[in-house]
N, C-alpha and C. Protein backbone atom coordinates (compact mmCIF):
# COMPACT_ATOMS: atom_id res chain seq x y z
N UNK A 1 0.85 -1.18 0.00
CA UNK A 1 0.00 0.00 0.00
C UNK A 1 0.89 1.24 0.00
N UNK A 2 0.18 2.02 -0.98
CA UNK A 2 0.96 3.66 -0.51
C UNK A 2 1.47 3.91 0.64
N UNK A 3 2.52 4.10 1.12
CA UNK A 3 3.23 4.63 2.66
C UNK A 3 2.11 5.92 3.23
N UNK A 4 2.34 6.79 2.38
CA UNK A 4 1.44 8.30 2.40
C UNK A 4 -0.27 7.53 2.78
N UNK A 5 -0.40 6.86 1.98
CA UNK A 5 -2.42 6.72 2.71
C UNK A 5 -2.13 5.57 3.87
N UNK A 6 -1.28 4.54 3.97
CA UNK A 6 -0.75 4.25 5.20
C UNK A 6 -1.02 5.07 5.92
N UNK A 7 -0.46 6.06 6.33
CA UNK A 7 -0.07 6.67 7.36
C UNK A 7 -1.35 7.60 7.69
N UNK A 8 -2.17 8.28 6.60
CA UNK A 8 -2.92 9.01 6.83
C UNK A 8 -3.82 8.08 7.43
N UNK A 9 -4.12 6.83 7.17
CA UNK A 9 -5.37 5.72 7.97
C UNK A 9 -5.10 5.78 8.95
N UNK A 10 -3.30 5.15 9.63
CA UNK A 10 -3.35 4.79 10.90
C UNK A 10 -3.34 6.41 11.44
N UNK A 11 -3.15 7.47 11.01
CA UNK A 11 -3.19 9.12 11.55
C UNK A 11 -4.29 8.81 12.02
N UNK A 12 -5.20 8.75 11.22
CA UNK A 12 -6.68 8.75 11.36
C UNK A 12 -7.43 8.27 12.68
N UNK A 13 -6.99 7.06 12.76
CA UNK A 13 -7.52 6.26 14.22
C UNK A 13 -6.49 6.89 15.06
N UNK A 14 -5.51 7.61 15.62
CA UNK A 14 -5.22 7.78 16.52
C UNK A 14 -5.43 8.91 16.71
N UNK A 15 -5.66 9.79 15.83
CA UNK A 15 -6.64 11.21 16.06
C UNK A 15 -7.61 10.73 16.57
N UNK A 16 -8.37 10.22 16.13
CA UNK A 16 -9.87 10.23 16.72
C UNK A 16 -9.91 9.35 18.15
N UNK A 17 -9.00 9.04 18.04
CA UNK A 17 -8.85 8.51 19.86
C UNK A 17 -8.55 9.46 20.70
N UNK A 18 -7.60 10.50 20.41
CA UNK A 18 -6.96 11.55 21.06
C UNK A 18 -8.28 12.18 20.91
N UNK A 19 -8.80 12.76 20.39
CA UNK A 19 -10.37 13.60 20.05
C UNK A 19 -11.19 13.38 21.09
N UNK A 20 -11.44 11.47 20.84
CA UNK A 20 -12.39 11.05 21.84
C UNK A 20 -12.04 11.23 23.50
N UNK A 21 -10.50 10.79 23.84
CA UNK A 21 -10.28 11.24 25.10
C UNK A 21 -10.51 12.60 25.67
N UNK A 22 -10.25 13.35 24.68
CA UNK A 22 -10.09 14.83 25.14
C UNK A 22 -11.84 15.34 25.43
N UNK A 23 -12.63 14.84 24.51
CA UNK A 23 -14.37 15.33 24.81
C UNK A 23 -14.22 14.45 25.75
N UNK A 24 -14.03 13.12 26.11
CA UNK A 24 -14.23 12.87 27.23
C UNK A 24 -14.18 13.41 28.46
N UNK A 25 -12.92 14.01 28.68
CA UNK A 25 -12.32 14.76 29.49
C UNK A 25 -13.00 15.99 29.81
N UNK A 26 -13.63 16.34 28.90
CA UNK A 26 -14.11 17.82 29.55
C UNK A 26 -15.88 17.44 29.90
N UNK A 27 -15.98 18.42 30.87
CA UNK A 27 -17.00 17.72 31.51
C UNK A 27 -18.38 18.29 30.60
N UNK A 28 -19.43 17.65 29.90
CA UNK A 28 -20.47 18.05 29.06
C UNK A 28 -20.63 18.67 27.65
N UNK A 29 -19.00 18.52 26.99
CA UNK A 29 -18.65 18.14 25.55
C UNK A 29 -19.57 17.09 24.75
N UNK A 30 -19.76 15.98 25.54
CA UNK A 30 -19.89 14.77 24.99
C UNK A 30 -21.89 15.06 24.62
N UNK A 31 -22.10 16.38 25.40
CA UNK A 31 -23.37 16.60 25.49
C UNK A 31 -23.83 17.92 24.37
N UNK A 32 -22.70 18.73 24.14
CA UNK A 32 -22.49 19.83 23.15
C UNK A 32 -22.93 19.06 21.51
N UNK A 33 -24.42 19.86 21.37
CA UNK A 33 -25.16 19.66 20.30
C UNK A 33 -24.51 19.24 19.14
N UNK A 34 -23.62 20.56 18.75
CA UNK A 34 -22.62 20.72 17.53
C UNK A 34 -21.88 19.43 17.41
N UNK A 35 -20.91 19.18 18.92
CA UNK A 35 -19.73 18.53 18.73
C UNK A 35 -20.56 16.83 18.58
N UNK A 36 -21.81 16.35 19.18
CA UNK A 36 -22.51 15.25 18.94
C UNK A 36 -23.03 15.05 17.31
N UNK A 37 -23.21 16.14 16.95
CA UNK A 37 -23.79 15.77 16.06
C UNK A 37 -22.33 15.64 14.71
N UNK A 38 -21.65 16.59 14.71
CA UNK A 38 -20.41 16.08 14.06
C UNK A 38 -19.73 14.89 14.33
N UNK A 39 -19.73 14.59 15.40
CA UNK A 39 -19.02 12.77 15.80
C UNK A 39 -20.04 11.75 15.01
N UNK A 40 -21.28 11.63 15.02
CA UNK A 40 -22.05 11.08 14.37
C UNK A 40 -22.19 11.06 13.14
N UNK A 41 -21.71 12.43 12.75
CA UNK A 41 -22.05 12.38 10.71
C UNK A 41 -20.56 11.77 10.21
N UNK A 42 -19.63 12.46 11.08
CA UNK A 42 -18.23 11.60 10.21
C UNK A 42 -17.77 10.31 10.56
N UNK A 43 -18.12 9.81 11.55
CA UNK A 43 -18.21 8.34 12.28
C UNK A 43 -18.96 7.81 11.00
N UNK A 44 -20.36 8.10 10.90
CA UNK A 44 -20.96 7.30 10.28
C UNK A 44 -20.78 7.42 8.78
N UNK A 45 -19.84 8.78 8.46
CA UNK A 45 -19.49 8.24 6.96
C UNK A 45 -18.20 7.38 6.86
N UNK A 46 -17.26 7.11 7.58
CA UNK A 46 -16.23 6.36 7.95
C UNK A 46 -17.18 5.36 7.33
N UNK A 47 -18.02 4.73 8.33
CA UNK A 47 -18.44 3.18 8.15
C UNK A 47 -19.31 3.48 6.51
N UNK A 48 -19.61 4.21 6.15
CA UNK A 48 -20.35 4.43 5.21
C UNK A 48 -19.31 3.71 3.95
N UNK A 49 -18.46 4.62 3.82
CA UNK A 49 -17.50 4.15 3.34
C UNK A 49 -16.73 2.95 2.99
N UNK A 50 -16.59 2.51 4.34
CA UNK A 50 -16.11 0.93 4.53
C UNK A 50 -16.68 0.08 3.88
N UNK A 51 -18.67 0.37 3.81
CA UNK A 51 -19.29 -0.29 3.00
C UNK A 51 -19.33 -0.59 1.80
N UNK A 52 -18.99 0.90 1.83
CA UNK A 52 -18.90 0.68 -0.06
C UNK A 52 -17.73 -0.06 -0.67
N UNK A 53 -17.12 0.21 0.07
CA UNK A 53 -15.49 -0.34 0.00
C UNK A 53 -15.54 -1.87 -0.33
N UNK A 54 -16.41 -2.01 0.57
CA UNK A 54 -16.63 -3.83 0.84
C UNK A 54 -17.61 -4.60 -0.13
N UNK A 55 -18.37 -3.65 -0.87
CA UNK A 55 -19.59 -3.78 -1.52
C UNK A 55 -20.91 -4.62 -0.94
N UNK A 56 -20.43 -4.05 0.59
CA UNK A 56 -21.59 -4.23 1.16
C UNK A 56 -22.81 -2.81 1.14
N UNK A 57 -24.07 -3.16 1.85
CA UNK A 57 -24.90 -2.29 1.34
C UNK A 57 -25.14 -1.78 2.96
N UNK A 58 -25.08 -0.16 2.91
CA UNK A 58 -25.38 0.70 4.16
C UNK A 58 -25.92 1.63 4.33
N UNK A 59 -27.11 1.69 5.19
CA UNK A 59 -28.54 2.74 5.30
C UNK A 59 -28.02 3.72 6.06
N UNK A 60 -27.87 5.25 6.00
CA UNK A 60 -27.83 5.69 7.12
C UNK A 60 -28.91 5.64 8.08
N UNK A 61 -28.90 5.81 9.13
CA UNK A 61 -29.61 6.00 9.98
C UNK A 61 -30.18 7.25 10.07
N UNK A 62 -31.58 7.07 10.49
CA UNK A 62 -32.04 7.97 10.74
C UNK A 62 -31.36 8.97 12.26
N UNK A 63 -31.90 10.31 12.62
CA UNK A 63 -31.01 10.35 13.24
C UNK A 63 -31.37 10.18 14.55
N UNK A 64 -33.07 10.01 14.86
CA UNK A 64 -33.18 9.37 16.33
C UNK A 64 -33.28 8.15 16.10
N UNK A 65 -32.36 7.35 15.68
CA UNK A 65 -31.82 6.23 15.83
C UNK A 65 -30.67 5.76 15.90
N UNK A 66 -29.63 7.18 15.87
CA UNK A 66 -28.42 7.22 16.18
C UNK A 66 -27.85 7.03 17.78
N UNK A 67 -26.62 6.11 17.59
CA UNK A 67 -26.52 5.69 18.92
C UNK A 67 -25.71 6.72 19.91
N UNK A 68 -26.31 6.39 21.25
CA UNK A 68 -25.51 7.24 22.14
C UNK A 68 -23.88 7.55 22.11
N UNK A 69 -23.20 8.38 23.15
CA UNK A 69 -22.23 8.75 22.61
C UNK A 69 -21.03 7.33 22.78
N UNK A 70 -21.31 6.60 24.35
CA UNK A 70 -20.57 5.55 24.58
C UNK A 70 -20.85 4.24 23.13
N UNK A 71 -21.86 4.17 23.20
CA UNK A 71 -22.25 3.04 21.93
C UNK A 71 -21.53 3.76 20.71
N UNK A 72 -21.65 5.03 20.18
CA UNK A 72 -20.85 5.20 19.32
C UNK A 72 -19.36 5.16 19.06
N UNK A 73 -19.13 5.34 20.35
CA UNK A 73 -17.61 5.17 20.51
C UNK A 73 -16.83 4.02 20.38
N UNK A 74 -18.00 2.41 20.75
CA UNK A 74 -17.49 1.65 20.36
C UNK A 74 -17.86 1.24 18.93
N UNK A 75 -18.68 1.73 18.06
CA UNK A 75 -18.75 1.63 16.63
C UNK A 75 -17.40 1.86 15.98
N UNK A 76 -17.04 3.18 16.68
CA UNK A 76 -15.67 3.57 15.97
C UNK A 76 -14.52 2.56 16.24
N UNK A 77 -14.41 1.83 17.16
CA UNK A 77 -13.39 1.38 17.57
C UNK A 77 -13.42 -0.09 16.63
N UNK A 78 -14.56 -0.59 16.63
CA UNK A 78 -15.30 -1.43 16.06
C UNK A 78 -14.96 -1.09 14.19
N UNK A 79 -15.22 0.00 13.60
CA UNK A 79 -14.69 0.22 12.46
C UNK A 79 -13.33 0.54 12.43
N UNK A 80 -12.33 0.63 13.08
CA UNK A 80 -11.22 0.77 12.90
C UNK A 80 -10.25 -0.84 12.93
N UNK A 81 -10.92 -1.08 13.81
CA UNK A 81 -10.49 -2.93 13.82
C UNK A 81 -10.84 -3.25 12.57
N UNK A 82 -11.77 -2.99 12.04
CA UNK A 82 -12.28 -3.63 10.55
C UNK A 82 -11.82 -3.04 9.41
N UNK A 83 -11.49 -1.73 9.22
CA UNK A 83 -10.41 -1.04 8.70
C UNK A 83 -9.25 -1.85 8.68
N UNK A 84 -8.75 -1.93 9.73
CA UNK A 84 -7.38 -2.30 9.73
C UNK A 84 -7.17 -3.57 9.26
N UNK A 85 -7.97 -4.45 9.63
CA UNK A 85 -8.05 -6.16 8.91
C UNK A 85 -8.40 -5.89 7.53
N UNK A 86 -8.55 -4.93 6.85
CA UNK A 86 -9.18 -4.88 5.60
C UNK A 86 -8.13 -4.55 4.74
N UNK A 87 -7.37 -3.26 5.28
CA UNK A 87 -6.21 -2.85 5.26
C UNK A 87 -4.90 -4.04 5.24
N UNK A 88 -4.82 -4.69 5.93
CA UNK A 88 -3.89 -5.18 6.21
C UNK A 88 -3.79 -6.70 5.01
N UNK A 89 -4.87 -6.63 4.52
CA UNK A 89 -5.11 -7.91 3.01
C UNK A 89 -5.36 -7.36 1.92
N UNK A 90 -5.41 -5.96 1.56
CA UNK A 90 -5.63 -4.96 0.77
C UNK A 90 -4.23 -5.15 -0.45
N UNK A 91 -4.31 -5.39 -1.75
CA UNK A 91 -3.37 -5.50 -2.80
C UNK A 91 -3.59 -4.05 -3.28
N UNK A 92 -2.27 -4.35 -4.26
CA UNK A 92 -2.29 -2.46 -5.02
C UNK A 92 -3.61 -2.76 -6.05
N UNK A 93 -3.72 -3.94 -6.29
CA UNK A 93 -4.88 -4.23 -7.37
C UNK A 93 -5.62 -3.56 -6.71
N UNK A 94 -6.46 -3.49 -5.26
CA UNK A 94 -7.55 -3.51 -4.68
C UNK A 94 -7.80 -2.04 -4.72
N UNK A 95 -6.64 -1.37 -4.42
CA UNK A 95 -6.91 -0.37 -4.23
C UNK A 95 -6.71 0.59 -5.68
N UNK A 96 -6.59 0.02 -6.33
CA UNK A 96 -7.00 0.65 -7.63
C UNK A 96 -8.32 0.05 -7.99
N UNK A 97 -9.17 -0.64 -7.87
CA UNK A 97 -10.99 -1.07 -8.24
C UNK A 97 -11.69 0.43 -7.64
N UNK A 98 -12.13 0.69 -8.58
CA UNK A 98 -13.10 1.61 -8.78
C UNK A 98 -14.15 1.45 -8.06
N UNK A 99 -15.04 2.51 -7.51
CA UNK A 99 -16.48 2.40 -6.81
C UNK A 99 -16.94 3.54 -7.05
N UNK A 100 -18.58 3.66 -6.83
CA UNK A 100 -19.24 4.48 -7.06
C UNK A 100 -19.90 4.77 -5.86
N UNK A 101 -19.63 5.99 -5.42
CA UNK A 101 -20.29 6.90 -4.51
C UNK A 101 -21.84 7.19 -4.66
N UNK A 102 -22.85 6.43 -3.63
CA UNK A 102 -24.16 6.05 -4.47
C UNK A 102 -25.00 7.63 -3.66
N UNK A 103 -24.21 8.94 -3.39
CA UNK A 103 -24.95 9.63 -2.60
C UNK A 103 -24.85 10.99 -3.64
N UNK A 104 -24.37 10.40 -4.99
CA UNK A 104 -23.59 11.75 -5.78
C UNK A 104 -23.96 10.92 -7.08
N UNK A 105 -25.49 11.34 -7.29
CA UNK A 105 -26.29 11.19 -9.21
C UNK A 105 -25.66 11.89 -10.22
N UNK A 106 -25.69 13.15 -10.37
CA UNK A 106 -25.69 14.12 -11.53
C UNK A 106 -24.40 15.08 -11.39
N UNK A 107 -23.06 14.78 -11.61
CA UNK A 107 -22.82 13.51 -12.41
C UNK A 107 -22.40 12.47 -11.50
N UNK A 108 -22.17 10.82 -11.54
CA UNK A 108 -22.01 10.08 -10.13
C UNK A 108 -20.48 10.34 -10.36
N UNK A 109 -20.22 10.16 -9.12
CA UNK A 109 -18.59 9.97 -8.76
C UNK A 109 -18.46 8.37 -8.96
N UNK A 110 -16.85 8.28 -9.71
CA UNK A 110 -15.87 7.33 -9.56
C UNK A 110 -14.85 7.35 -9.39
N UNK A 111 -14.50 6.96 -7.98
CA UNK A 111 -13.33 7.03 -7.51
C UNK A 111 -12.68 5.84 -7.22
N UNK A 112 -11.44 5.59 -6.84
CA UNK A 112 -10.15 3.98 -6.54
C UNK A 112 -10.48 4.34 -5.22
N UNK A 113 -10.63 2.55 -4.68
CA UNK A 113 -10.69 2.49 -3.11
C UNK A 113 -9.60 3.49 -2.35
N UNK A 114 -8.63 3.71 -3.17
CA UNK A 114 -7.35 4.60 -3.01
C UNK A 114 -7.54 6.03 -2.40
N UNK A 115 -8.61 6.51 -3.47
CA UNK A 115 -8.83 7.98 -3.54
C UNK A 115 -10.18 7.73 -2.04
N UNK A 116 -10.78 6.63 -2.25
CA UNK A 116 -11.71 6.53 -1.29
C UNK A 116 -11.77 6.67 0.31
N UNK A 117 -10.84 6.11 0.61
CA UNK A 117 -9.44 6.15 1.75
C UNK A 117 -9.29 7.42 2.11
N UNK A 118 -8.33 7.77 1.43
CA UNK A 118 -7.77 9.07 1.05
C UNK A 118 -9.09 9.71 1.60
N UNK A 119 -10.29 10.16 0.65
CA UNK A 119 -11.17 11.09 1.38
C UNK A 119 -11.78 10.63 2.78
N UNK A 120 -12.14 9.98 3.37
CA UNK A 120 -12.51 9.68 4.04
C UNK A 120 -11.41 10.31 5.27
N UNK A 121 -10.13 9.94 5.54
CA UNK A 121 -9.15 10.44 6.30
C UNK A 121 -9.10 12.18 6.08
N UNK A 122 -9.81 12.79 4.99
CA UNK A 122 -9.33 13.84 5.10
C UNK A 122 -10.72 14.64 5.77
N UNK A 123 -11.78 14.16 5.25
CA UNK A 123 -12.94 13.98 5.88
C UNK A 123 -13.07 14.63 7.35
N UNK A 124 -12.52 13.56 7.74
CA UNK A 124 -12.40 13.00 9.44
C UNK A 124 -11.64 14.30 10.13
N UNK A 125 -10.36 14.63 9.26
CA UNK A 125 -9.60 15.55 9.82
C UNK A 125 -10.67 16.57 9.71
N UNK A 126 -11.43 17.35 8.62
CA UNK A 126 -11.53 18.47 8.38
C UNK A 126 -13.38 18.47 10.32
N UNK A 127 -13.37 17.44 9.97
CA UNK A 127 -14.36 17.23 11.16
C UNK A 127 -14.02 17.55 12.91
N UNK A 128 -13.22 16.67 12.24
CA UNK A 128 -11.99 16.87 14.22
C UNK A 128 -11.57 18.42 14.50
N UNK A 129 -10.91 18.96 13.65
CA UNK A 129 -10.98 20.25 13.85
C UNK A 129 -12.05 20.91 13.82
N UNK A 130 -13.02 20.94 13.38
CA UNK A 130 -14.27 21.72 13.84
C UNK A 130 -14.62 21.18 15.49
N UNK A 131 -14.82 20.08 15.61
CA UNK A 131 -14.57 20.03 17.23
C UNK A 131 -13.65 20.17 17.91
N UNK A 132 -12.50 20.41 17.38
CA UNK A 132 -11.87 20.73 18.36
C UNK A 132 -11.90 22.55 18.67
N UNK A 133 -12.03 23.20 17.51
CA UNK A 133 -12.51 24.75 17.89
C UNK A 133 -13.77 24.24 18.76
N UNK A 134 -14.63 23.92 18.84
CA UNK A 134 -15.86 24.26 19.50
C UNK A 134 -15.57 23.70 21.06
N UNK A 135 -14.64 22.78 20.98
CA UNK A 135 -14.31 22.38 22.61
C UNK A 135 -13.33 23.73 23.09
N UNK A 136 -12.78 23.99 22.19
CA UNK A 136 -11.90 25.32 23.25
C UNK A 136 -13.19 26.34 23.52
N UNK A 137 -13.72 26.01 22.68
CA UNK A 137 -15.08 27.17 23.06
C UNK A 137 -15.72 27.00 23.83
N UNK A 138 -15.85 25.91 24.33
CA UNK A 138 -16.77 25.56 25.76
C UNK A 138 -15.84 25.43 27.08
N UNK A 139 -14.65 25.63 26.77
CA UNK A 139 -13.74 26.09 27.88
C UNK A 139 -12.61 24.98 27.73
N UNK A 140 -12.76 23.45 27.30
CA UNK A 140 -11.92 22.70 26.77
C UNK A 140 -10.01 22.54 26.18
N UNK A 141 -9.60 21.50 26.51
CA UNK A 141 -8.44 21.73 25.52
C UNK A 141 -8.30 21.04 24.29
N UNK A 142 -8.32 21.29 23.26
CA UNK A 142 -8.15 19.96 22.67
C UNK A 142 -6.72 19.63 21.98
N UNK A 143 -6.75 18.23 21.19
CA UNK A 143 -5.00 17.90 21.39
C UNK A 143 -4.78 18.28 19.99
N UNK A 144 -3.70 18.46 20.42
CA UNK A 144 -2.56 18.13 19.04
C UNK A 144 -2.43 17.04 18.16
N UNK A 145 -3.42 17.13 17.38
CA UNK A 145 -3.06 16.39 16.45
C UNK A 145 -3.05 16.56 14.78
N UNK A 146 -2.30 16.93 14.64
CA UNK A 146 -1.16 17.05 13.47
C UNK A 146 -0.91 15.91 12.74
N UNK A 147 -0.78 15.67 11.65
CA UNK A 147 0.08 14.58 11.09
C UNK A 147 1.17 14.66 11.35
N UNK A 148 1.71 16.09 11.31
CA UNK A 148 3.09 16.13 11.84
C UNK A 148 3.79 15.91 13.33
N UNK A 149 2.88 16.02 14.14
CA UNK A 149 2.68 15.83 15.59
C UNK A 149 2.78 13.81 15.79
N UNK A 150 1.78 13.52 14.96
CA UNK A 150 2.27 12.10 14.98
C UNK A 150 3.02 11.43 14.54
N UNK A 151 3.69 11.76 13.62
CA UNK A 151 4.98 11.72 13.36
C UNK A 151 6.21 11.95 14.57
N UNK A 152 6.17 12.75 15.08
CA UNK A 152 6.57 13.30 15.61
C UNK A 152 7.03 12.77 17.10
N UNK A 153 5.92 12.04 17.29
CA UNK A 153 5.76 11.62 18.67
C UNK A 153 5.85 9.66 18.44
N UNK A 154 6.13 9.68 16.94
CA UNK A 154 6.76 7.95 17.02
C UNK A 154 5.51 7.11 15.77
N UNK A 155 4.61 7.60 15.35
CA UNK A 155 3.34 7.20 15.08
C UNK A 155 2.89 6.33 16.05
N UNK A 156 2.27 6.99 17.13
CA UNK A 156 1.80 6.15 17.94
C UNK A 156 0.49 5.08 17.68
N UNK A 157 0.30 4.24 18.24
CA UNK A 157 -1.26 3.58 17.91
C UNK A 157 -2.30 4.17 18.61
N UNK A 158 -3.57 3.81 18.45
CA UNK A 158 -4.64 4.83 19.08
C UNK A 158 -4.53 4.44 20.45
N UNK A 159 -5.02 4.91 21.18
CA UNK A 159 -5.72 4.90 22.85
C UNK A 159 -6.48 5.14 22.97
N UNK A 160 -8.01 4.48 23.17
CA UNK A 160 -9.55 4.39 23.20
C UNK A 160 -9.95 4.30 24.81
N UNK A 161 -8.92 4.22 26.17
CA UNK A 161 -9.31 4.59 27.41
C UNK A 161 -9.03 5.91 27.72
């Protein structure tokens, strides 16, 4: 696999662990409208994704049927394990097969599981930072996370306690 989308995947899960600790940490983040409802739309296009990836078939949910914040948290953890096993048997063939983005008609998108990846990680980032401004806004810290920061610090693996 590409080194570069390597790295941006495993970036990916250990941001959003660092993310998740940090709303944890502050007391009634996890309850902040904005920051719930952004964990939920990019969580669930992650798995959205995965699906398509897999050419399996995936409904969003409606959204009072979206799960609480602990249940979601283990979705994520839950799609990153499955990511990573997916990842980890993934050929350059694979990631050059084409898919179609079934949420984008006129004209549809076709993109390589490659490019698919790819957005999805960038996705995620452009998400995390919107919560993370809105946690300093509720008095919060949130972390550092940089690609370059994880780099930086060893590429660490995620931490989900």
């Amino acid at each position: 696999m590409n080194d570069l989308l390597h790295d941006l995947i495993k970036h990916q899960a250990w941001a959003d662990a660092e993310h998740w600790r940090a709303l944890e940490g502050h007391q009634g983040a996890l309850k902040d409208e904005a920051i719930c409802k952004r964990l939920h739309h990019y969580h669930l296009t992650q798995r959205a994704f995965l699906a398509i990836i897999r050419g399996e078939e995936f409904v969003l949910p409606h959204l009072k049927d979206l799960p609480d914040m602990p249940e979601l948290k283990q979705l994520v953890i839950r799609y990153y394990c499955n990511l990573e096993t997916m990842l980890d048997q993934m050929t350059e063939a694979e990631l050059s097969r084409t898919i179609t983005l079934p949420w984008f008609n006129d004209p549809p998108i076709i993109i390589t599981v490659a490019q698919a990846l790819a957005q999805v990680a960038t996705h995620s980032h452009y998400h995390r930072g919107q919560n993370a401004t809105r946690l300093r806004e509720i008095g919060g810290r949130p972390p550092l996370t940089d690609l370059v920061a994880w780099y930086w610090k060893g590429r660490p693996a995620p931490v989900w306690r």
